[in-house]
Protein backbone atom coordinates (compact mmCIF):
# COMPACT_ATOMS: atom_id res chain seq x y z
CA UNK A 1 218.61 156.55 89.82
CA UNK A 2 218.22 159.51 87.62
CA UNK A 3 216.30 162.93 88.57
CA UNK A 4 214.52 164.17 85.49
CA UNK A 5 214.35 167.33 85.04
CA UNK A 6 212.56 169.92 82.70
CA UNK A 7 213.53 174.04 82.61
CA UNK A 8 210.77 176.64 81.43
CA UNK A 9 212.64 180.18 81.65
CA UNK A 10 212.54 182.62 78.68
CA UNK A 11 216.09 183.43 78.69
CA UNK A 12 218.61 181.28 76.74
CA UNK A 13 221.44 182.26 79.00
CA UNK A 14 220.30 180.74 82.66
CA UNK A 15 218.84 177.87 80.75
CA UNK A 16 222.27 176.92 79.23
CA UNK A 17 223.69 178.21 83.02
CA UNK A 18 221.70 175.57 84.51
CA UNK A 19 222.04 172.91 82.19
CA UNK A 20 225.87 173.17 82.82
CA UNK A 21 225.11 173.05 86.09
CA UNK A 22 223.28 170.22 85.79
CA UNK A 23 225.87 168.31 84.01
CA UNK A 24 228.00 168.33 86.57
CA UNK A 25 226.22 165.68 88.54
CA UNK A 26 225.81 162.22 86.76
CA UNK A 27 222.44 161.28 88.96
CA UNK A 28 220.34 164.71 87.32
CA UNK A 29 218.68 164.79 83.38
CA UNK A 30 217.90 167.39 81.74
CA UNK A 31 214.90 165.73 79.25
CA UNK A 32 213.19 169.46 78.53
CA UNK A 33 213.51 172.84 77.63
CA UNK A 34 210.55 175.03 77.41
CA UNK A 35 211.22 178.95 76.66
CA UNK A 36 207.17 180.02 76.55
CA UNK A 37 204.21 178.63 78.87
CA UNK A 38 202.82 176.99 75.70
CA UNK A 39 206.19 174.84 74.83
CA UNK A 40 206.03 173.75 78.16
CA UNK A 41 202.62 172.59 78.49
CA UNK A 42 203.63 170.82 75.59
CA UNK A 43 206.83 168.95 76.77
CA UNK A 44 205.05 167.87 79.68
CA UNK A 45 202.58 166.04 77.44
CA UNK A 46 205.50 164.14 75.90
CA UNK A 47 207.68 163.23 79.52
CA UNK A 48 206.93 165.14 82.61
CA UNK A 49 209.79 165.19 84.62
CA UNK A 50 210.50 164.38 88.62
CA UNK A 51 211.68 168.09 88.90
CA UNK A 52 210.34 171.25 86.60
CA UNK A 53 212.33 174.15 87.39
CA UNK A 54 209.87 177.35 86.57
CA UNK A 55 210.55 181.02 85.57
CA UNK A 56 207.70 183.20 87.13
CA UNK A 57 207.55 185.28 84.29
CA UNK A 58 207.17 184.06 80.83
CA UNK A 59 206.45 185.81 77.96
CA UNK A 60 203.11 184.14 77.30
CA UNK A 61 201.94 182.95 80.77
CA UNK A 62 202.30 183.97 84.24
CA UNK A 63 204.29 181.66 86.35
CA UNK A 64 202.53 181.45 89.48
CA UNK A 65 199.20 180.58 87.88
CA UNK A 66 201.26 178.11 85.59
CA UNK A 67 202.20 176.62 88.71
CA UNK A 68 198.84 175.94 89.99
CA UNK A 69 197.84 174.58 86.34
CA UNK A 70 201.10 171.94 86.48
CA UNK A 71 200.49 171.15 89.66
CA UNK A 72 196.50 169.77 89.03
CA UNK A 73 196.95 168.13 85.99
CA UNK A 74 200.47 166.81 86.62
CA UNK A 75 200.96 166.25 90.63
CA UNK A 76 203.98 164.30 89.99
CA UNK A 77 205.89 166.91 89.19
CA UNK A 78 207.46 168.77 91.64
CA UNK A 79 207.83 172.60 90.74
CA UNK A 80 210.64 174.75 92.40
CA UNK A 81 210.20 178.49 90.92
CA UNK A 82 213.31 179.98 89.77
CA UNK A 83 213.28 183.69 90.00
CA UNK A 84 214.88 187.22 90.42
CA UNK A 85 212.00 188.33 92.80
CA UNK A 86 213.05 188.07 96.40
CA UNK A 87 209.22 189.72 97.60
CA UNK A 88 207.76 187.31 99.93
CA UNK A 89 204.58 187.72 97.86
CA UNK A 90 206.17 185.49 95.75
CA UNK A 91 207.42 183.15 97.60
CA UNK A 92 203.89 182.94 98.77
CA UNK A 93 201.99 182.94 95.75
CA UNK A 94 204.36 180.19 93.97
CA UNK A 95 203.93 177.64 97.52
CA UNK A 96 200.22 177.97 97.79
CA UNK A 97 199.97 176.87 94.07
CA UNK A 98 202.13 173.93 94.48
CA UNK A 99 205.30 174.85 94.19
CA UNK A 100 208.02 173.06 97.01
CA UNK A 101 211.09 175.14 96.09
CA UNK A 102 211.88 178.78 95.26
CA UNK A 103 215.16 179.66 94.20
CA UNK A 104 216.77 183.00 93.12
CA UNK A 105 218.51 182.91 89.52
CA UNK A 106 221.40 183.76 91.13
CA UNK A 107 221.99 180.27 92.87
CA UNK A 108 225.00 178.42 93.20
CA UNK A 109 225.24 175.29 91.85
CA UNK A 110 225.65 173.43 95.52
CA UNK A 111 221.88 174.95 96.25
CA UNK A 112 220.37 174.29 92.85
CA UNK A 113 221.55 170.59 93.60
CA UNK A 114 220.18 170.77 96.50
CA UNK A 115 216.87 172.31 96.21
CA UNK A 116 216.13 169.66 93.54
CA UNK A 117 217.11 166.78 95.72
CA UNK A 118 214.51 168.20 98.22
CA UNK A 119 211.57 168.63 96.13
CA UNK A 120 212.57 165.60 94.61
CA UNK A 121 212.10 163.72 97.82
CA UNK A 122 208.64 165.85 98.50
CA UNK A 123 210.60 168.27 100.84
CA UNK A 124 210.26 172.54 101.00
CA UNK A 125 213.19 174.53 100.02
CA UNK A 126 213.85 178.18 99.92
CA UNK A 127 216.64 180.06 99.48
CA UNK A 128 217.88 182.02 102.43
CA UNK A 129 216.31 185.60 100.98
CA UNK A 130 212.79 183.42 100.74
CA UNK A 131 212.95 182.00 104.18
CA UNK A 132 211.65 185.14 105.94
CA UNK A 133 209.41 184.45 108.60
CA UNK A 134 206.69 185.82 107.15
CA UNK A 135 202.91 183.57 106.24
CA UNK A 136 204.62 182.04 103.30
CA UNK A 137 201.79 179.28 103.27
């Protein structure tokens, strides 16, 4: 069975990164890409995916309150926030609107697999920097 998957992030680069990425494992889909808050809210009218990887910052919409909106009126969809911001407050904001994954932008593939498998199967994952033992809930 297939994991869809949709990308919102701004930049064209760690899109195409993680759509090669993607590729590389028959079982994942890639059915969206969103570059603004708007185009995504838009895609997920069309297909919402299993798995929505999410930039925090977009150029037209905050991330973590993007999360929260995704989250209510699609609960289906399980959001892992892709990132360069290591802050716990983060971490924090992103899980306590929905999100069940935080990754860094610099993941390897083997963890971007993985963290989609997780939320995929309703499960928490952080990267290592994200897993400080701080009230991340």
């Amino acid at each position: 069975m297939d994991i869809r998957i949709g990308i919102a992030d701004d930049h064209l680069l760690i899109i195409n990164g993680l759509e090669t990425m993607l590729q590389a494992s028959p079982h994942h889909k890639l059915i969206f890409k969103a570059l603004t808050g708007a185009a995504l809210m838009e895609a997920l009218e069309q297909e919402a995916p299993d798995v929505l990887l999410l930039d925090i910052q977009l150029p037209d919409a905050n991330g973590v309150d993007l999360c929260k909106q995704v989250s209510e009126l699609y609960p289906d969809v399980r959001v892992i926030a892709l990132t360069n911001h290591e802050e716990t407050m983060y971490v924090r904001k992103m899980m306590r609107n929905g999100a069940l994954g935080y990754l860094l932008k610099s993941t390897d593939p083997e963890s971007l697999l993985a963290a989609i498998g997780k939320a995929y199967d309703g499960e928490e994952y952080r990267t290592s920097a994200s897993k400080r033992p701080c009230c991340l809930r």
